[in-house]
PDB file of N, CA and C in Angstrom:
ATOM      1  N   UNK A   1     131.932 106.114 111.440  1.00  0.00           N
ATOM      2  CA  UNK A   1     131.670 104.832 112.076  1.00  0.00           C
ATOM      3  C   UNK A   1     130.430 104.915 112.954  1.00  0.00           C
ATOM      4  N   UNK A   2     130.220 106.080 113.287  1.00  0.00           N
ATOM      5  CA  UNK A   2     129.287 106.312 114.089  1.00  0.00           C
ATOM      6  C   UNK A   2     127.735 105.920 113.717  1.00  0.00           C
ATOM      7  N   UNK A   3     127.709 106.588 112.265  1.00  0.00           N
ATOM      8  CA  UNK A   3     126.588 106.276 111.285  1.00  0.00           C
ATOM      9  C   UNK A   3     125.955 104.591 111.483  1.00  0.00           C
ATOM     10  N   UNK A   4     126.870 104.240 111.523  1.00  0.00           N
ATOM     11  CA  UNK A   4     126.669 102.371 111.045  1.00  0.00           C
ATOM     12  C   UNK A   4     125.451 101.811 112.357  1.00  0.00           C
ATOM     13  N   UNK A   5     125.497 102.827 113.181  1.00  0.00           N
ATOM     14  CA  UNK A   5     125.089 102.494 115.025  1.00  0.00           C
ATOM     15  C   UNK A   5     123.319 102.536 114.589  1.00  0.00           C
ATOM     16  N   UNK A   6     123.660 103.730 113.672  1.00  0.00           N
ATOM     17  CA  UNK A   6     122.082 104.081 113.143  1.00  0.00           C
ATOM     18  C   UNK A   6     121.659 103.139 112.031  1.00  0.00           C
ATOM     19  N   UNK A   7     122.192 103.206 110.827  1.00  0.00           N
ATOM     20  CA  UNK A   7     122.102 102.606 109.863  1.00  0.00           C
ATOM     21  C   UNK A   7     121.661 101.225 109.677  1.00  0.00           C
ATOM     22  N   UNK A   8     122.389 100.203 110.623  1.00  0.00           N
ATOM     23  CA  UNK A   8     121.964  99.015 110.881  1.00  0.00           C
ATOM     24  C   UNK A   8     120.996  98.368 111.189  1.00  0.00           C
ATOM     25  N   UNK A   9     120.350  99.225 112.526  1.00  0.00           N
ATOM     26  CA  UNK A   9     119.155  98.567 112.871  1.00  0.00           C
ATOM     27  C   UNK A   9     118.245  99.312 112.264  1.00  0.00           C
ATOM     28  N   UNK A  10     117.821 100.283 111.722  1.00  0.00           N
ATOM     29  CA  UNK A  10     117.173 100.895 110.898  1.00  0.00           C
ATOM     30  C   UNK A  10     117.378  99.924 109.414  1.00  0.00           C
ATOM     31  N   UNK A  11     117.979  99.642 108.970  1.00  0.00           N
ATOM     32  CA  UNK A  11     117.730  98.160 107.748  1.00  0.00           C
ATOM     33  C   UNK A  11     117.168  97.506 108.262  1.00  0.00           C
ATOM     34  N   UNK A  12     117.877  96.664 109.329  1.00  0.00           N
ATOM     35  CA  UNK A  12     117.043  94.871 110.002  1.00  0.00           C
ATOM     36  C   UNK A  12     115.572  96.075 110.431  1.00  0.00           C
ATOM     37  N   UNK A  13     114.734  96.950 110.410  1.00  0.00           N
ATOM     38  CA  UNK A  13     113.693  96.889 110.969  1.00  0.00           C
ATOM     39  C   UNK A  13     113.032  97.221 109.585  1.00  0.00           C
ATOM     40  N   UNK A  14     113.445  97.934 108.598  1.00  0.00           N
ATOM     41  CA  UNK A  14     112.865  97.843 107.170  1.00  0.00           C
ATOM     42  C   UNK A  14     112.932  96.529 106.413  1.00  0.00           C
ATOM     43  N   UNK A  15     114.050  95.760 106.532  1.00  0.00           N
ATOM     44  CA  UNK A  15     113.787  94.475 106.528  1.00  0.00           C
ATOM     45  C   UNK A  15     112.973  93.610 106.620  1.00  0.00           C
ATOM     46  N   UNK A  16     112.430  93.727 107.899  1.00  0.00           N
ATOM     47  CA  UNK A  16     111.875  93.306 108.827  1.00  0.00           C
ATOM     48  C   UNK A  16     110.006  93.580 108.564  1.00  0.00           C
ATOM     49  N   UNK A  17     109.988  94.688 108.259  1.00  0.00           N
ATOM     50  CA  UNK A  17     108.652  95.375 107.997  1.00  0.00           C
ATOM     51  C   UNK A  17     108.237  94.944 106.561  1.00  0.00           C
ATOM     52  N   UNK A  18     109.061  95.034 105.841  1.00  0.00           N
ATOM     53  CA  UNK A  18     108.954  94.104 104.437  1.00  0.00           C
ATOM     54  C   UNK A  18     108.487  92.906 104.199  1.00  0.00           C
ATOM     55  N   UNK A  19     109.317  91.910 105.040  1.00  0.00           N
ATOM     56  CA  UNK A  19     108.932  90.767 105.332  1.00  0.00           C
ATOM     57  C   UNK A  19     107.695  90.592 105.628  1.00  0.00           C
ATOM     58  N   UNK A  20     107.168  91.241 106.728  1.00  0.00           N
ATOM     59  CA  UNK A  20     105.904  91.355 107.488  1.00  0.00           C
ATOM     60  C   UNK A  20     104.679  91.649 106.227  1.00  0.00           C
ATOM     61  N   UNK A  21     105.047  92.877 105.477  1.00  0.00           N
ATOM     62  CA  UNK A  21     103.681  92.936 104.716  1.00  0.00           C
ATOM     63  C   UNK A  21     103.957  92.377 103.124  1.00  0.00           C
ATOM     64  N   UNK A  22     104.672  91.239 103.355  1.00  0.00           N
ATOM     65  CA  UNK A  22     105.060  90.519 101.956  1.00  0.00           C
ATOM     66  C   UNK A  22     104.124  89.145 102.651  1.00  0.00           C
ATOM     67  N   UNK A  23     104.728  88.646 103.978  1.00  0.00           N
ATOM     68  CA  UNK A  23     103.919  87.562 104.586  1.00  0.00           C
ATOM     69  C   UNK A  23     102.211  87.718 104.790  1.00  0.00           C
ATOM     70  N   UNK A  24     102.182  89.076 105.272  1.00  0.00           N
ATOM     71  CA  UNK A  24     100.626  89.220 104.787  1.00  0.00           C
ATOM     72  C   UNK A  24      99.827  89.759 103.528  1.00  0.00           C
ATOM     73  N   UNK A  25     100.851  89.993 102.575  1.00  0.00           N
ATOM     74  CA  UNK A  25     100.012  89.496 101.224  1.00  0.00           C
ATOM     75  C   UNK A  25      99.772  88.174 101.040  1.00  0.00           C
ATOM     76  N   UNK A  26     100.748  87.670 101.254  1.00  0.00           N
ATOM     77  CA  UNK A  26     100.497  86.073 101.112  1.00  0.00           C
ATOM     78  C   UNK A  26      99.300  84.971 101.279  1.00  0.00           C
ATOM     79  N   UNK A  27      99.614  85.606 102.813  1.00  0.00           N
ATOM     80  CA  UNK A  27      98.156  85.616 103.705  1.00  0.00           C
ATOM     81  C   UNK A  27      97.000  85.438 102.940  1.00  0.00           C
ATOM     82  N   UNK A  28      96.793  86.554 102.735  1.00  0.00           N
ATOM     83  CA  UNK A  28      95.417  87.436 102.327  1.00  0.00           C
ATOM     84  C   UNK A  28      94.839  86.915 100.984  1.00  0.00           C
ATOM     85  N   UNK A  29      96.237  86.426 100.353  1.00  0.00           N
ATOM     86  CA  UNK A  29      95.627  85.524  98.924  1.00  0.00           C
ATOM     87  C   UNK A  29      95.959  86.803  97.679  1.00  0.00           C
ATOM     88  N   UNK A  30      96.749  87.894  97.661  1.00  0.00           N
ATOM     89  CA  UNK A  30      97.407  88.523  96.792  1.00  0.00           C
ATOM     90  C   UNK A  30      97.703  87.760  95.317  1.00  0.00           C
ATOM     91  N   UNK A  31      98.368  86.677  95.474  1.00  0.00           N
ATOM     92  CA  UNK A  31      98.832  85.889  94.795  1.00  0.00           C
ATOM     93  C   UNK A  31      98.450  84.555  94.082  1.00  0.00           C
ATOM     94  N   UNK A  32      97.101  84.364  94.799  1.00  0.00           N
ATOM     95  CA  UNK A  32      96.798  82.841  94.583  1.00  0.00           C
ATOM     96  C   UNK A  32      96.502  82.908  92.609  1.00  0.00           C
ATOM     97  N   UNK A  33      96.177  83.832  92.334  1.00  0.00           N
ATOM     98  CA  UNK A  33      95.943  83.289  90.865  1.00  0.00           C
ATOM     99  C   UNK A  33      96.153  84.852  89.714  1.00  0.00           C
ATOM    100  N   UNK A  34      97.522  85.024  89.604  1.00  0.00           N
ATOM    101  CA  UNK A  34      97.706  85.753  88.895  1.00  0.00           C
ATOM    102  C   UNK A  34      97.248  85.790  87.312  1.00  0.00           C
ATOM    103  N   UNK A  35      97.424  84.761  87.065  1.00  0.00           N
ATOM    104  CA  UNK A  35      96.980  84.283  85.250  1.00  0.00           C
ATOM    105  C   UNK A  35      96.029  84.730  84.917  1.00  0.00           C
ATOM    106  N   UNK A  36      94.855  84.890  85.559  1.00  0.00           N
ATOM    107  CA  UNK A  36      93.499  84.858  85.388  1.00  0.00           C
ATOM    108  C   UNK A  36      93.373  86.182  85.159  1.00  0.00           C
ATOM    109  N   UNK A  37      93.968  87.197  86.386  1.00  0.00           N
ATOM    110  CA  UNK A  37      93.578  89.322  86.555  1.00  0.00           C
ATOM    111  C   UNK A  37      94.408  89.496  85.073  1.00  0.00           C
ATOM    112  N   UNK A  38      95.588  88.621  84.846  1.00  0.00           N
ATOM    113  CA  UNK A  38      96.273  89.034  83.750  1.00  0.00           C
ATOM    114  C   UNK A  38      95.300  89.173  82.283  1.00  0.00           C
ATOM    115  N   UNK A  39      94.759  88.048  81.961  1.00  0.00           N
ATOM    116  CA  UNK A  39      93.989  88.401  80.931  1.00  0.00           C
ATOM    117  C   UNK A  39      92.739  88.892  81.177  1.00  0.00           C
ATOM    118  N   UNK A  40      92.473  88.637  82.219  1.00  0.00           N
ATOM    119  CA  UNK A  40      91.034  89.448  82.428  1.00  0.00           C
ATOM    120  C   UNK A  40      90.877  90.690  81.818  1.00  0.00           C
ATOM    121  N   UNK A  41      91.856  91.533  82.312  1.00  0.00           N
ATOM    122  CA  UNK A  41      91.901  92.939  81.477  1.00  0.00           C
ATOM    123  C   UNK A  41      91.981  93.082  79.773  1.00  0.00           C
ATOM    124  N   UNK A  42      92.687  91.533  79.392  1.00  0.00           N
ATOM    125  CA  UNK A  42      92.761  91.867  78.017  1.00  0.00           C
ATOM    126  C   UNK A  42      90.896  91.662  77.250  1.00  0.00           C
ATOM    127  N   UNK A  43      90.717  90.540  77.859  1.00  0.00           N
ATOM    128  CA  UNK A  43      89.357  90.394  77.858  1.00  0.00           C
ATOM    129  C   UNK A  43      88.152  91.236  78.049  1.00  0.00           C
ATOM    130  N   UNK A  44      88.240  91.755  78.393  1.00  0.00           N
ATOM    131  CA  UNK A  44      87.133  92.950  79.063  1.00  0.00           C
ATOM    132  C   UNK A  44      86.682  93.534  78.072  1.00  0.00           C
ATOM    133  N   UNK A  45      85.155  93.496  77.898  1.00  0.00           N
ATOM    134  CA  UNK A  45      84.249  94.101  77.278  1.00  0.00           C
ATOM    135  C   UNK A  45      84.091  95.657  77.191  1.00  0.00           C
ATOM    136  N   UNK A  46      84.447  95.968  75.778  1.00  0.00           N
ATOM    137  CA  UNK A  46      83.993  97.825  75.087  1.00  0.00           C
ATOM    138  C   UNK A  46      83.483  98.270  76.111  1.00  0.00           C
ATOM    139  N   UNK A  47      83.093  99.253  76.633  1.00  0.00           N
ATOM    140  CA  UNK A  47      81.897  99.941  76.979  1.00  0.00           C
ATOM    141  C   UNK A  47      80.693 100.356  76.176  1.00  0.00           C
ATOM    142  N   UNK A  48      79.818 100.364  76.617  1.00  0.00           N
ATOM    143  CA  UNK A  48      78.855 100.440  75.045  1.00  0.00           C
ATOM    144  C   UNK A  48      78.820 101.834  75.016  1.00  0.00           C
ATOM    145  N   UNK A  49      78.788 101.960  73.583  1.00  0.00           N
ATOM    146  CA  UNK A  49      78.552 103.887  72.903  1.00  0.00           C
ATOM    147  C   UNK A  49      77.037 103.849  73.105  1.00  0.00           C
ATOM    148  N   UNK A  50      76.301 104.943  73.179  1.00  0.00           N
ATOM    149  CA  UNK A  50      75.292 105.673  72.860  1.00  0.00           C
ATOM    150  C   UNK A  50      75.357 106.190  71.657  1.00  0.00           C
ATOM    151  N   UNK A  51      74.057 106.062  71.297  1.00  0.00           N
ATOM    152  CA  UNK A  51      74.128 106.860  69.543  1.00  0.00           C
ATOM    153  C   UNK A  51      74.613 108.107  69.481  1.00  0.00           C
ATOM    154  N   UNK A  52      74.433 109.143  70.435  1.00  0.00           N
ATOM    155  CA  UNK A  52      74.846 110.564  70.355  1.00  0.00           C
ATOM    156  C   UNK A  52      76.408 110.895  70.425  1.00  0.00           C
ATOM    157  N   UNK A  53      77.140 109.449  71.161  1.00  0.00           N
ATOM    158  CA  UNK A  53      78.760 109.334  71.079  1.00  0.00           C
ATOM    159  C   UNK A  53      79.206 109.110  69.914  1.00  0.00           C
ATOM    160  N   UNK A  54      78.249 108.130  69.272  1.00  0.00           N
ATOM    161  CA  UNK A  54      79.074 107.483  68.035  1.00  0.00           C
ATOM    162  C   UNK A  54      79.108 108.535  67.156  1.00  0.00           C
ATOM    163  N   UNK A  55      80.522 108.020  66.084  1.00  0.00           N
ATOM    164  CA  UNK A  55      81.202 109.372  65.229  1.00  0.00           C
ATOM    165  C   UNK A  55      80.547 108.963  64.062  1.00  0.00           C
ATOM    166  N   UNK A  56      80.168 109.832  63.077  1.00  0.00           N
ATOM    167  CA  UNK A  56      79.236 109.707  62.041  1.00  0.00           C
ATOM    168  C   UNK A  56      80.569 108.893  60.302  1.00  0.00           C
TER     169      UNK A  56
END
């Protein structure tokens, strides 16, 4: 029972700290436009070879 003395407020302050850097992603604009980074990556241009890379 003793445990619980610890346990408790140690949650509500991880809780708590969660909250905090979930509200400042928010903030910061983390989120404003996911759709876009999503395909961006699919989109993204080769890197260009050099002739001495390319396989014969």
């Amino acid at each position: 029972m003793d445990i619980l003395f610890l346990l408790v407020p140690l949650s509500v302050v991880l809780v708590l700290l969660i909250m905090g850097l979930f509200a400042w992603a928010l903030k910061s604009g983390q989120f404003d436009d996911i759709e876009r980074e999503g395909e961006r990556i699919l989109k993204a241009d080769r890197p260009a070879v050099d002739r001495d890379q390319a396989t014969p």
